[in-house]
Every structure is written in structure tokens, then in C-alpha cells.
Protein backbone atom coordinates (compact mmCIF):
# COMPACT_ATOMS: atom_id res chain seq x y z
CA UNK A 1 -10.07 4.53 14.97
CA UNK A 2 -13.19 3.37 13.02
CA UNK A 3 -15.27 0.42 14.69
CA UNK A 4 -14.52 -1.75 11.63
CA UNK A 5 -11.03 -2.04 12.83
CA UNK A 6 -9.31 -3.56 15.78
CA UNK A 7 -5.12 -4.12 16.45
CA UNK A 8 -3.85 -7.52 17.32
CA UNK A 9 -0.90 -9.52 17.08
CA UNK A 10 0.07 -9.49 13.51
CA UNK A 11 1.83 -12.68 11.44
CA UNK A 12 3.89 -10.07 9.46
CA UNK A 13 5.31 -7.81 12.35
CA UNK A 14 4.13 -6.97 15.77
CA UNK A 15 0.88 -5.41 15.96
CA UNK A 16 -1.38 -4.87 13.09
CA UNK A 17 -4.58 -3.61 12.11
CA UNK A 18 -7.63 -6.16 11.39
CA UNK A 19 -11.16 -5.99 9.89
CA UNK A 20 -13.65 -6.19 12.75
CA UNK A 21 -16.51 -6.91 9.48
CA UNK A 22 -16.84 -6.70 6.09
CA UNK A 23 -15.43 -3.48 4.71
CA UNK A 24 -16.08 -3.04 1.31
CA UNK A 25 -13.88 -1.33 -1.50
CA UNK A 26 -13.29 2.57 -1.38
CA UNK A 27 -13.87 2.78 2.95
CA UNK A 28 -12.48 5.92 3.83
CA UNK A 29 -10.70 4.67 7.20
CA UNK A 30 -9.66 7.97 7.70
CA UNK A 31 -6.57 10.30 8.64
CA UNK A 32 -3.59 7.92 8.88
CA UNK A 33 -0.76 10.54 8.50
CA UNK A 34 -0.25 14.28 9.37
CA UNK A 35 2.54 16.09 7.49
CA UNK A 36 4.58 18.15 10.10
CA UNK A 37 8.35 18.95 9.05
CA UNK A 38 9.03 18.96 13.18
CA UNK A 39 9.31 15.53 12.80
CA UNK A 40 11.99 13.61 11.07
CA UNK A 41 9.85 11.85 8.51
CA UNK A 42 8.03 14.58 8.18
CA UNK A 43 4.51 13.48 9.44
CA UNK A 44 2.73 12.33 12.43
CA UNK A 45 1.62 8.83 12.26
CA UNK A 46 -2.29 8.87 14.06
CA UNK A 47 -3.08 5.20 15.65
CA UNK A 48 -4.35 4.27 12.12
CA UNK A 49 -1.07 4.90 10.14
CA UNK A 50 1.41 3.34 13.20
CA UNK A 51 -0.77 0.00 13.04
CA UNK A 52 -0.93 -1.11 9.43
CA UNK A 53 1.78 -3.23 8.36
CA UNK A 54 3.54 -3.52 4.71
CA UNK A 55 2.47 -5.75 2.16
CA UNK A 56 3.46 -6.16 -1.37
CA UNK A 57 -0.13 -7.09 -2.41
CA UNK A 58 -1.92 -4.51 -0.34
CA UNK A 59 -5.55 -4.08 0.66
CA UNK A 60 -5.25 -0.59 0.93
CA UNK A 61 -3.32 3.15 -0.20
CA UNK A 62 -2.33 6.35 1.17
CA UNK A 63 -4.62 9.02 -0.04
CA UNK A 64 -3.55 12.62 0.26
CA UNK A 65 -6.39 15.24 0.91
CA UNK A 66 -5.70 17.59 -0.45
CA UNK A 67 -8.41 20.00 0.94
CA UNK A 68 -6.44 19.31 4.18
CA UNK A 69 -3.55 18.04 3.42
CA UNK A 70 -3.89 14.58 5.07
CA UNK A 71 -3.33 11.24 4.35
CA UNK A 72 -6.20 9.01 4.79
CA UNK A 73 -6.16 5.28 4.10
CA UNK A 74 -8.77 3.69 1.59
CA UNK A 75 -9.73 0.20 1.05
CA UNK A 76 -8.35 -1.01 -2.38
CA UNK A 77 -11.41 -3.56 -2.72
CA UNK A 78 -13.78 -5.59 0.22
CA UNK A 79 -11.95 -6.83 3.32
CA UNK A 80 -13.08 -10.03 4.80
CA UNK A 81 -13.44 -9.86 8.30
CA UNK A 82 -10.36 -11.16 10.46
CA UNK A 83 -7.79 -9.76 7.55
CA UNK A 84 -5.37 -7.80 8.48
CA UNK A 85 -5.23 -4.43 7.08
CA UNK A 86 -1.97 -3.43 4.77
CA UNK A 87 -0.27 -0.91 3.07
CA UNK A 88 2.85 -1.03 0.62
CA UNK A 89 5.04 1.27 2.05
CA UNK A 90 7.42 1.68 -0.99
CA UNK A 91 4.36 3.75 -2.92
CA UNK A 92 5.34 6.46 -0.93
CA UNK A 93 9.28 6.35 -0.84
CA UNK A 94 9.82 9.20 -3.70
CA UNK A 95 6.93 11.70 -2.14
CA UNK A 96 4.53 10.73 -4.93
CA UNK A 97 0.72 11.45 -4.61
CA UNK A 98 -1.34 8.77 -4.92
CA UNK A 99 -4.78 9.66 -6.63
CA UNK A 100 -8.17 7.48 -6.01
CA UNK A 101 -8.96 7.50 -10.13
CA UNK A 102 -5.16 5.90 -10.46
CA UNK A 103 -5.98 3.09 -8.06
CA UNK A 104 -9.39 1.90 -7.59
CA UNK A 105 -10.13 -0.96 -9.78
CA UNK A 106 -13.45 -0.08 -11.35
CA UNK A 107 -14.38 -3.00 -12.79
């Protein structure tokens, strides 16, 4: 897990995973999910994907890699430190690929 992150108790469910700094928009955190069909949803959760929590108004997305295919989790703009990390869990529901030119805001 990067240094920029740390898990603690989380107001939205259990543990969670917080900004240790500043993190600014587009951090690659790195490889949050492994697809393996041995498991029964079909990927291996690494300590980054089993820590971040749900949240309708996320801070950041599920990135496939698809040099690798991976899922990595990217910032979706700068993270203050002490915020938790999130991830809306219903982008993924219906196997849809997420791409970074669909959502980063470029402005």
C-alpha cells in the first residue's frame, strides 16, 4: 500500500482507507483488484481494494489496465489529508470498463 495511505476506523463502515497527505488528482494508488474466475466475484481484492469504502460522491474509480488486466484505483481530483478514500461501487455492477478520458475532470 502506497505511503500516502493509511486504514483506520471509518464513519461509513468498519475500516477504511485515509489520505496520510495531500494526494492530488490522477494518483495512481495502484492494483486494487485482480480478476481470477477461482473466486466467486471473480477477482482478488489486494489490501487497497478490501479497504476503500462506497460513496455516492466518490474521490476515486476503478481503472482497468488493460496491459495487465488489473484494476488500479485513481484519484478523481486532490485529497485533503485525513479524508477517507472512496469508491462507488455500483460503477462496476454491469462489468463496465471505466476509462481515465471518461472520468477525469479536466478543467
Amino acid at each position: 500500500m502506497p505511503d500516502s495511505l493509511t486504514i483506520k476506523e471509518s464513519n461509513i463502515e468498519g475500516l477504511g482507507l485515509f489520505a496520510t497527505k495531500k494526494i492530488e488528482k490522477g494518483t495512481d494508488f495502484g492494483i486494487s483488484h485482480i480478476p481470477n474466475d477461482k473466486f466467486e466475484n471473480g477477482f482478488i481484492r489486494t489490501p487497497l481494494g478490501g479497504f476503500v469504502n462506497h460513496s455516492n460522491n466518490p474521490n476515486t474509480i476503478k481503472m482497468n489496465e488493460l496491459s495487465d488486466n488489473t484494476f488500479h484505483l485513481i484519484a478523481l481530483r486532490n485529497i485533503e489529508p485525513d479524508e477517507e478514500i472512496t469508491l462507488k461501487y455500483t460503477l462496476y455492477n454491469d462489468g463496465l470498463l471505466i476509462y481515465w478520458s471518461d472520468n477525469i475532470d479536466n478543467k
